[in-house]
N, C-alpha and C. Protein backbone atom coordinates (compact mmCIF):
# COMPACT_ATOMS: atom_id res chain seq x y z
N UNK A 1 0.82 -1.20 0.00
CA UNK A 1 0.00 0.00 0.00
C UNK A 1 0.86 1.26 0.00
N UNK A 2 2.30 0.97 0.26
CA UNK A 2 3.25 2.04 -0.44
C UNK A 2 2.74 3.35 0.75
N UNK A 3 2.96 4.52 0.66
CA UNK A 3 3.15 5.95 1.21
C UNK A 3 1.38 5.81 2.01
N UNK A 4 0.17 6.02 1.89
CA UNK A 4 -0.58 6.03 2.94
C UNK A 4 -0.24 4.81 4.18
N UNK A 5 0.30 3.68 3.96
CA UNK A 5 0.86 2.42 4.95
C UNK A 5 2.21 3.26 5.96
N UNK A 6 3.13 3.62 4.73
CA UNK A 6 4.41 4.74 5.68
C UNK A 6 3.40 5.47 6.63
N UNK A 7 2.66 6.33 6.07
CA UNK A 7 2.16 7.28 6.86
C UNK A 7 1.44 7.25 7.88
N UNK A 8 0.28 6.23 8.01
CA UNK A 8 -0.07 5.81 8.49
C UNK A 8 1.04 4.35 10.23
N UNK A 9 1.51 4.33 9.32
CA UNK A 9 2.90 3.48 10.45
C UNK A 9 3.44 4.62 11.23
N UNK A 10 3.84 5.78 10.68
CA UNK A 10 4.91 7.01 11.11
C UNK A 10 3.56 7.40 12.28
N UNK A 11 2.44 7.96 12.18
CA UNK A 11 1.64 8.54 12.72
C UNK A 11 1.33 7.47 13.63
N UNK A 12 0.88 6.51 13.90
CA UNK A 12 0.90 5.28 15.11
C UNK A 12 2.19 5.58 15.85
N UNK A 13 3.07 5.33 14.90
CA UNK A 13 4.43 5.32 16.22
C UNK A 13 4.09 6.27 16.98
N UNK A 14 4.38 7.35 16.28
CA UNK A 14 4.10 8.68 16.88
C UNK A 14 3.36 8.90 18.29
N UNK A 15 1.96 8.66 18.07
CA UNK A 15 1.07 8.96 18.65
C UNK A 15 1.16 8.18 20.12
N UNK A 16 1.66 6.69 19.89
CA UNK A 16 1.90 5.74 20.72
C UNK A 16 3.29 6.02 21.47
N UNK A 17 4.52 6.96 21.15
CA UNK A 17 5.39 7.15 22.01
C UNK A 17 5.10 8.09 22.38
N UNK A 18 4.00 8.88 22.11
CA UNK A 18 3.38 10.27 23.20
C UNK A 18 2.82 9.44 24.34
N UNK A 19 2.41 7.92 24.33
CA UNK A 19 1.67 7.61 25.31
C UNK A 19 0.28 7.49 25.68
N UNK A 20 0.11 8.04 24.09
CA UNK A 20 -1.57 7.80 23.82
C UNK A 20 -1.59 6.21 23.38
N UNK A 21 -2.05 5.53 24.46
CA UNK A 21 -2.27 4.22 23.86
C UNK A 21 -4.00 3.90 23.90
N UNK A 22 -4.64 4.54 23.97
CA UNK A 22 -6.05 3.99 23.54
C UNK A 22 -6.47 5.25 22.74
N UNK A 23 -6.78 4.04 21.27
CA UNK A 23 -6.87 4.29 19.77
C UNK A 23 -8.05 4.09 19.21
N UNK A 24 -8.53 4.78 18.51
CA UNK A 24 -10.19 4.76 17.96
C UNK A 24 -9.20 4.94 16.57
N UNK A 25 -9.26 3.63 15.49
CA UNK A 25 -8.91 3.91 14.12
C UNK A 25 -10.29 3.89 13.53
N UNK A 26 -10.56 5.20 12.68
CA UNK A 26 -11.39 5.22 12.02
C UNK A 26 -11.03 5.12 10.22
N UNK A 27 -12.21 3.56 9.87
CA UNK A 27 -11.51 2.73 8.85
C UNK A 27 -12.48 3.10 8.37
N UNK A 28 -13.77 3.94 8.12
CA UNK A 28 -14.67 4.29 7.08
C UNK A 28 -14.10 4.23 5.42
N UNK A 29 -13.26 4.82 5.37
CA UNK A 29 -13.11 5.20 4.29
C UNK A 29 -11.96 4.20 3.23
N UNK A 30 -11.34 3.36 4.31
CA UNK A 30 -10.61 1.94 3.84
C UNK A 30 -11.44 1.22 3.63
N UNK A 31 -10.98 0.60 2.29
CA UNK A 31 -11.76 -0.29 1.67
C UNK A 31 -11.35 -1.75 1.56
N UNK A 32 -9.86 -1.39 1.69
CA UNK A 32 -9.13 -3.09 1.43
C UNK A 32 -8.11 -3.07 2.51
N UNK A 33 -7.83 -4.11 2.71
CA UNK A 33 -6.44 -4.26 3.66
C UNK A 33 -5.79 -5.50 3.51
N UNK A 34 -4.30 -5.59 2.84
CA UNK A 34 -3.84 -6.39 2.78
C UNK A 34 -2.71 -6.98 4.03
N UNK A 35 -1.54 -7.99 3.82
CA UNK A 35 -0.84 -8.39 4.52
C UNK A 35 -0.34 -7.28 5.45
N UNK A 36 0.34 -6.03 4.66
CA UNK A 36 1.06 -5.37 5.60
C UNK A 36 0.28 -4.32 6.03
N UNK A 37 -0.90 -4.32 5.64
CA UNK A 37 -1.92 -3.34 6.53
C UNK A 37 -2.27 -3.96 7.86
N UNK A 38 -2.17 -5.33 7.67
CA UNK A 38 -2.84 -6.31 8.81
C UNK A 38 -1.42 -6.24 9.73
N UNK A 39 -0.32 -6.42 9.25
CA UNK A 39 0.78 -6.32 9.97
C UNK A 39 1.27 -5.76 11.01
N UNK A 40 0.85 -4.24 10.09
CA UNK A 40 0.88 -3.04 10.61
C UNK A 40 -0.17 -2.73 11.84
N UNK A 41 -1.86 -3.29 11.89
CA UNK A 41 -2.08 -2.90 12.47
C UNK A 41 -1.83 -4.52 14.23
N UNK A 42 -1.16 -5.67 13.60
CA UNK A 42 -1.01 -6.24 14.90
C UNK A 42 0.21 -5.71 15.39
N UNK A 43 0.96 -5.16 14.86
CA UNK A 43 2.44 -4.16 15.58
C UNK A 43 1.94 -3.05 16.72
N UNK A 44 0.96 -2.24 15.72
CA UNK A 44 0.58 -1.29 16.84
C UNK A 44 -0.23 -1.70 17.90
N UNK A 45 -1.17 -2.90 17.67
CA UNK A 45 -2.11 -3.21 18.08
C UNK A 45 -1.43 -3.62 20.03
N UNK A 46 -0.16 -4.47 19.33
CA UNK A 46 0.91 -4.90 20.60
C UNK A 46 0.73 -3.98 21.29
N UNK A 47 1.76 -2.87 20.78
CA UNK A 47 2.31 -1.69 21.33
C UNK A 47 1.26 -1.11 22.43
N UNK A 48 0.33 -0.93 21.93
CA UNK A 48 -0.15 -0.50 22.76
C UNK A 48 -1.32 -0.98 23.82
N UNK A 49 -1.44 -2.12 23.67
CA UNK A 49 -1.65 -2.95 24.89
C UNK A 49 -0.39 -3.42 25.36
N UNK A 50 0.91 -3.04 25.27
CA UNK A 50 1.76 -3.02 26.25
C UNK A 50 2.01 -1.89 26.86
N UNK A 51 1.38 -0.77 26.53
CA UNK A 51 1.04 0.46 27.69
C UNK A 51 -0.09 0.30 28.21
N UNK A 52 -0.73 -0.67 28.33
CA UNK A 52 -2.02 -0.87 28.91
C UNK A 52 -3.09 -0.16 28.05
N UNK A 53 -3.03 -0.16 27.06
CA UNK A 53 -4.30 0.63 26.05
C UNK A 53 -4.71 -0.76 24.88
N UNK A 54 -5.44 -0.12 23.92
CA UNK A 54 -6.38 -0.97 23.36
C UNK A 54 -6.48 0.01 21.78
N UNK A 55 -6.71 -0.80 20.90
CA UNK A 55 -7.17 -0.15 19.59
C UNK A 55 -8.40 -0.55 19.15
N UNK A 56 -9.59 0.14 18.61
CA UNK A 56 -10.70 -0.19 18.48
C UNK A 56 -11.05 0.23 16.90
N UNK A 57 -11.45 -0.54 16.07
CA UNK A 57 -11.42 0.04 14.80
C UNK A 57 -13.55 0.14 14.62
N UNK A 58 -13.25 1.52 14.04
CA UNK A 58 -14.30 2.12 13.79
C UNK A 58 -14.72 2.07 12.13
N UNK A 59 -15.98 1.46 12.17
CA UNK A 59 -16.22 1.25 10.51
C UNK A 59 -15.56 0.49 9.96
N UNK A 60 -14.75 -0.58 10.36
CA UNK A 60 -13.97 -1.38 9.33
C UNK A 60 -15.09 -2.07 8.01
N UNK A 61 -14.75 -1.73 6.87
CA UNK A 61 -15.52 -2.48 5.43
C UNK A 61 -15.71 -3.98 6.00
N UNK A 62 -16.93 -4.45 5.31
CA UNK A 62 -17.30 -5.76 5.19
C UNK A 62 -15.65 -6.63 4.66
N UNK A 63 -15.04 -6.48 3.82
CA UNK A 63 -13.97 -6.85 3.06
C UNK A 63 -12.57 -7.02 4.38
N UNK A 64 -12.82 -5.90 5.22
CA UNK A 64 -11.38 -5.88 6.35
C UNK A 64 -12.11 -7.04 6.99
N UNK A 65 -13.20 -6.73 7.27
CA UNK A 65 -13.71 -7.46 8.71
C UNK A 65 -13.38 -9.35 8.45
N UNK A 66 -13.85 -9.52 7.06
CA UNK A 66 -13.47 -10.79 6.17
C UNK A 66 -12.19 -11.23 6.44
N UNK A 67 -11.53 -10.20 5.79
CA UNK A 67 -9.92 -10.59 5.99
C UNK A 67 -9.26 -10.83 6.99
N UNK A 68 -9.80 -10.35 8.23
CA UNK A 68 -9.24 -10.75 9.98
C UNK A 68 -9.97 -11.37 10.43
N UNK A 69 -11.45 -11.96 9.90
CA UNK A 69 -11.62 -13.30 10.30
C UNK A 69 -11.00 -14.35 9.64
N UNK A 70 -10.79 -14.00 8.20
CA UNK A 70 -9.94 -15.08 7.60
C UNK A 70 -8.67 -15.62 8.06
N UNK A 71 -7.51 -14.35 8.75
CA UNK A 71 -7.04 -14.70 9.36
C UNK A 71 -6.74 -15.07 11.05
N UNK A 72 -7.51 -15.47 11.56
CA UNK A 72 -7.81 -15.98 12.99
C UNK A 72 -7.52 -14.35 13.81
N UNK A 73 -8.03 -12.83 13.26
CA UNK A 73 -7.39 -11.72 13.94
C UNK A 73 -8.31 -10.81 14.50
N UNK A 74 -9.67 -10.82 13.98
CA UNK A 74 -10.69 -10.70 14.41
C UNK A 74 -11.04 -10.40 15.72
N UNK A 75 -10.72 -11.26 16.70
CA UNK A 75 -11.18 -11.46 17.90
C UNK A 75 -10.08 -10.86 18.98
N UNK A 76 -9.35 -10.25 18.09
CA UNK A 76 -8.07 -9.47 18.89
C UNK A 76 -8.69 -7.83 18.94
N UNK A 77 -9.30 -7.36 17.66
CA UNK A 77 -10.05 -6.01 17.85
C UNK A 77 -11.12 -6.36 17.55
N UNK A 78 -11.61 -4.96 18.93
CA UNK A 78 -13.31 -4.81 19.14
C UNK A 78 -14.13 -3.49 17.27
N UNK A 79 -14.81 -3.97 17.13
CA UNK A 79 -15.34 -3.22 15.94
C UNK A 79 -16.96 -2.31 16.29
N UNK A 80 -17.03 -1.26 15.96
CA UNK A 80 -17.90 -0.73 16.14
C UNK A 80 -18.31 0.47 14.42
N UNK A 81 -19.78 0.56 14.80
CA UNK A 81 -20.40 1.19 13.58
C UNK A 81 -20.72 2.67 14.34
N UNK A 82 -20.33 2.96 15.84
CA UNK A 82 -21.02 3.99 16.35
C UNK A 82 -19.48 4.46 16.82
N UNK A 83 -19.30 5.93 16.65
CA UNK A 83 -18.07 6.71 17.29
C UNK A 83 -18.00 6.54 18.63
N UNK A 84 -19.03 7.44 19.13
CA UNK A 84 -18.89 7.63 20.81
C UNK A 84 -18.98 6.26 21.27
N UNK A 85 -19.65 4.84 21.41
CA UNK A 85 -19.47 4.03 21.67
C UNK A 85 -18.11 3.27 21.52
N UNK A 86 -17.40 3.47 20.09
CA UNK A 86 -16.26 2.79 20.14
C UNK A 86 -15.24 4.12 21.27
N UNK A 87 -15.61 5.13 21.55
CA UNK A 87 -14.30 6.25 22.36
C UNK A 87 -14.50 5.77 23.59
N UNK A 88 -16.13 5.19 23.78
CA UNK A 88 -16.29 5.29 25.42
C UNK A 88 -16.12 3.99 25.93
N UNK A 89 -16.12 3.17 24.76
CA UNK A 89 -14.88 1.61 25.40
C UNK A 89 -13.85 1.37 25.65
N UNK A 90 -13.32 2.52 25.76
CA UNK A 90 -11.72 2.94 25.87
C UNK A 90 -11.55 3.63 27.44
N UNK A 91 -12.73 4.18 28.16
CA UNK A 91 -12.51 4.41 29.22
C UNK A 91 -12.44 3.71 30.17
């Protein structure tokens, strides 16, 4: 996925060595996700349940949601269709 994947990687690190470890990714607008999108997001996903936080993906496509049940990953992130519900599972 080339430069939005960089960018998207650079901005996680980021955000996660500020110490913000509970993450609302909002995936509305992703449509596909391959190997190193999935990669990418069990790296951060670590990271930051090793600061004691959590990542919650918001809107993931029918197609993501497929692809991390396909690969047994699913059940590692919580998914939500509602904002404030996925922010306020984080408290």
């Amino acid at each position: 996925m080339g430069v939005p994947l960089d960018r998207f990687n650079s901005t996680l690190t980021e955000i996660l060595a500020q110490g913000e470890n509970k993450i609302v990714l909002d995936l509305e607008e992703m449509t596909t996700v391959d190997s190193s999108g999935i990669g990418a997001l069990m790296r951060h996903l670590t990271a930051a349940k090793h600061g004691g936080g959590a990542i919650r993906l918001y809107k993931p496509s029918k197609f993501t949601v497929q692809t991390l049940k396909l690969v047994s990953l699913l059940n590692l992130f919580k998914t939500y269709d509602d904002l404030p519900e996925a922010i306020s599972s984080l408290q």
